[in-house]
Protein backbone atom coordinates (compact mmCIF):
# COMPACT_ATOMS: atom_id res chain seq x y z
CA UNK A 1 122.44 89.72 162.07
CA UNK A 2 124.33 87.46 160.12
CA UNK A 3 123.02 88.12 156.51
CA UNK A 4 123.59 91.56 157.52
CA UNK A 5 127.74 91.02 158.54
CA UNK A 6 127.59 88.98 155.48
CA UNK A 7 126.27 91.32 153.34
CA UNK A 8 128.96 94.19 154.90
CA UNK A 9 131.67 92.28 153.66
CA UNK A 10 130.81 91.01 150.43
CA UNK A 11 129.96 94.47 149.80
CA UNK A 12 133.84 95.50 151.38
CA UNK A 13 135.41 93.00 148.84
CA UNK A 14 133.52 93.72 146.07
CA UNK A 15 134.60 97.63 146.97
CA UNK A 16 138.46 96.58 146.69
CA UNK A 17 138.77 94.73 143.90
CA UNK A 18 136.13 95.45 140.87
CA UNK A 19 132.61 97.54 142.05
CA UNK A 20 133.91 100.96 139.86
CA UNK A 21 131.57 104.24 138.00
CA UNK A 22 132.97 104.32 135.01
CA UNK A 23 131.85 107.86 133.15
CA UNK A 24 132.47 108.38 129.13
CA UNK A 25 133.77 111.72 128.11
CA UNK A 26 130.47 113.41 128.31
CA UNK A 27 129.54 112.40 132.06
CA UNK A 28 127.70 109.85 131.22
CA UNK A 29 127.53 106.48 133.51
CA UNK A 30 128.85 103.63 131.18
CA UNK A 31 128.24 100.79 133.11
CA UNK A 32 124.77 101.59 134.84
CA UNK A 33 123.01 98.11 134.51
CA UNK A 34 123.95 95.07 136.44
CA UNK A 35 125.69 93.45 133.52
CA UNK A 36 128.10 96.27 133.06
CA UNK A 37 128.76 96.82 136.97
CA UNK A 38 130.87 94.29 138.22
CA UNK A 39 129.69 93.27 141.74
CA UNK A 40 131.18 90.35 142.92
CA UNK A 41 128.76 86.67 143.02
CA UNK A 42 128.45 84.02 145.35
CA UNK A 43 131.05 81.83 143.31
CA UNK A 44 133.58 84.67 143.50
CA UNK A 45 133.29 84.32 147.44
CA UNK A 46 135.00 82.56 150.20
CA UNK A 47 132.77 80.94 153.35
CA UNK A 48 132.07 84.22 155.29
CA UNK A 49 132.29 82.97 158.78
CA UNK A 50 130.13 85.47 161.20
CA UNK A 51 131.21 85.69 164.91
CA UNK A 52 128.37 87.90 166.69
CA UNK A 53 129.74 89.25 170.10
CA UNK A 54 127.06 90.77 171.98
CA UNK A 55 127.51 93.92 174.14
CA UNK A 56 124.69 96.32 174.83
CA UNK A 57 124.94 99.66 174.18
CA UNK A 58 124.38 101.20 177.24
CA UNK A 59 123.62 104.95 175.30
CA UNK A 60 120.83 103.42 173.30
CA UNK A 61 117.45 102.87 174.53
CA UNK A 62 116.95 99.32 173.55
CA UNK A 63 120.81 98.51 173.91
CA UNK A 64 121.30 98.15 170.03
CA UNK A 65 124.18 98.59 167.59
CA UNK A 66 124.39 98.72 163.92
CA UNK A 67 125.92 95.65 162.42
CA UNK A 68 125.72 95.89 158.99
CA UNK A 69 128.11 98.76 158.15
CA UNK A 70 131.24 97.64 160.56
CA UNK A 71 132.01 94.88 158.85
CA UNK A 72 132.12 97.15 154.74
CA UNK A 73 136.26 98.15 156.17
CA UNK A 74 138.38 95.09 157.13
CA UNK A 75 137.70 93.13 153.35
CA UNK A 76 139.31 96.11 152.41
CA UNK A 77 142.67 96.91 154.18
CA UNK A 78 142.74 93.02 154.46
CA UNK A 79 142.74 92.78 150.50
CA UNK A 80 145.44 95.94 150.10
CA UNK A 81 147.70 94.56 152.60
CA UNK A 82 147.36 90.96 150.77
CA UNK A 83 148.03 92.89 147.43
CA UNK A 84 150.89 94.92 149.14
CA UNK A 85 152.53 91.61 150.23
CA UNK A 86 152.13 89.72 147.55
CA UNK A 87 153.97 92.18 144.97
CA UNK A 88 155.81 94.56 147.10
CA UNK A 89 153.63 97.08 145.22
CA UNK A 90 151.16 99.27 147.36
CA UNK A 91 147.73 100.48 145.32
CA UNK A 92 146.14 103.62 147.34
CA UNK A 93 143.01 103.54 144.72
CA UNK A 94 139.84 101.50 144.32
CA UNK A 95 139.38 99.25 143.19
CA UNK A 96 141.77 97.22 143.43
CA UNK A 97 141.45 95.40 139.68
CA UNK A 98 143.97 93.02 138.15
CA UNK A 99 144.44 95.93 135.19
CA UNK A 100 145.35 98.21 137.90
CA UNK A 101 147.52 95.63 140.19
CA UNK A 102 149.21 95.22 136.20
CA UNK A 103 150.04 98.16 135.79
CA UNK A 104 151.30 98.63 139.25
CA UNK A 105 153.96 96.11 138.70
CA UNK A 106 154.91 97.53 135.60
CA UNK A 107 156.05 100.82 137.31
């Protein structure tokens, strides 16, 4: 359950600020392999501390939840708000990447 909150927000950060398609001019996926796609590393990463609250789901046979997918949203409002604050400037598309925050502050 861990790995899996974890993995939810690595996969929220990397979401906000670089994991992007990027098509050429005939459709076709430019950066399909993994050294093209920018997903973030374990060096580009703070500690992820995971607090696990349990409380059965009373609507679910074995009391279950998913875990994996709650945790994909906060990274990112977290890491528009810290954008937002830092330079007054509020992006509304992602990801959030430093060419875009740049030319954010240049408008």
């Amino acid at each position: 359950v861990e790995g899996q909150i974890q993995g939810g927000v690595v996969q929220g950060i990397g979401w906000a600020l670089n994991e992007e398609y990027i098509y050429n001019k005939n459709g076709k996926l430019d950066n399909a392999g993994f050294l093209d796609y920018r997903m973030p590393v374990a060096s580009d990463l703070p500690t992820i501390d995971a607090v696990i609250v349990e409380i059965p789901n009373p609507d679910h046979p074995y009391g279950v939840k998913g875990v994996g997918e709650i945790p994909l949203v906060p990274p990112l409002a977290a890491i528009a708000n810290a954008v937002a604050d830092a330079t007054g400037k509020r992006l509304f598309e992602l990801p959030m990447s430093p060419p875009k925050v740049l030319k954010a502050l240049d408008e």
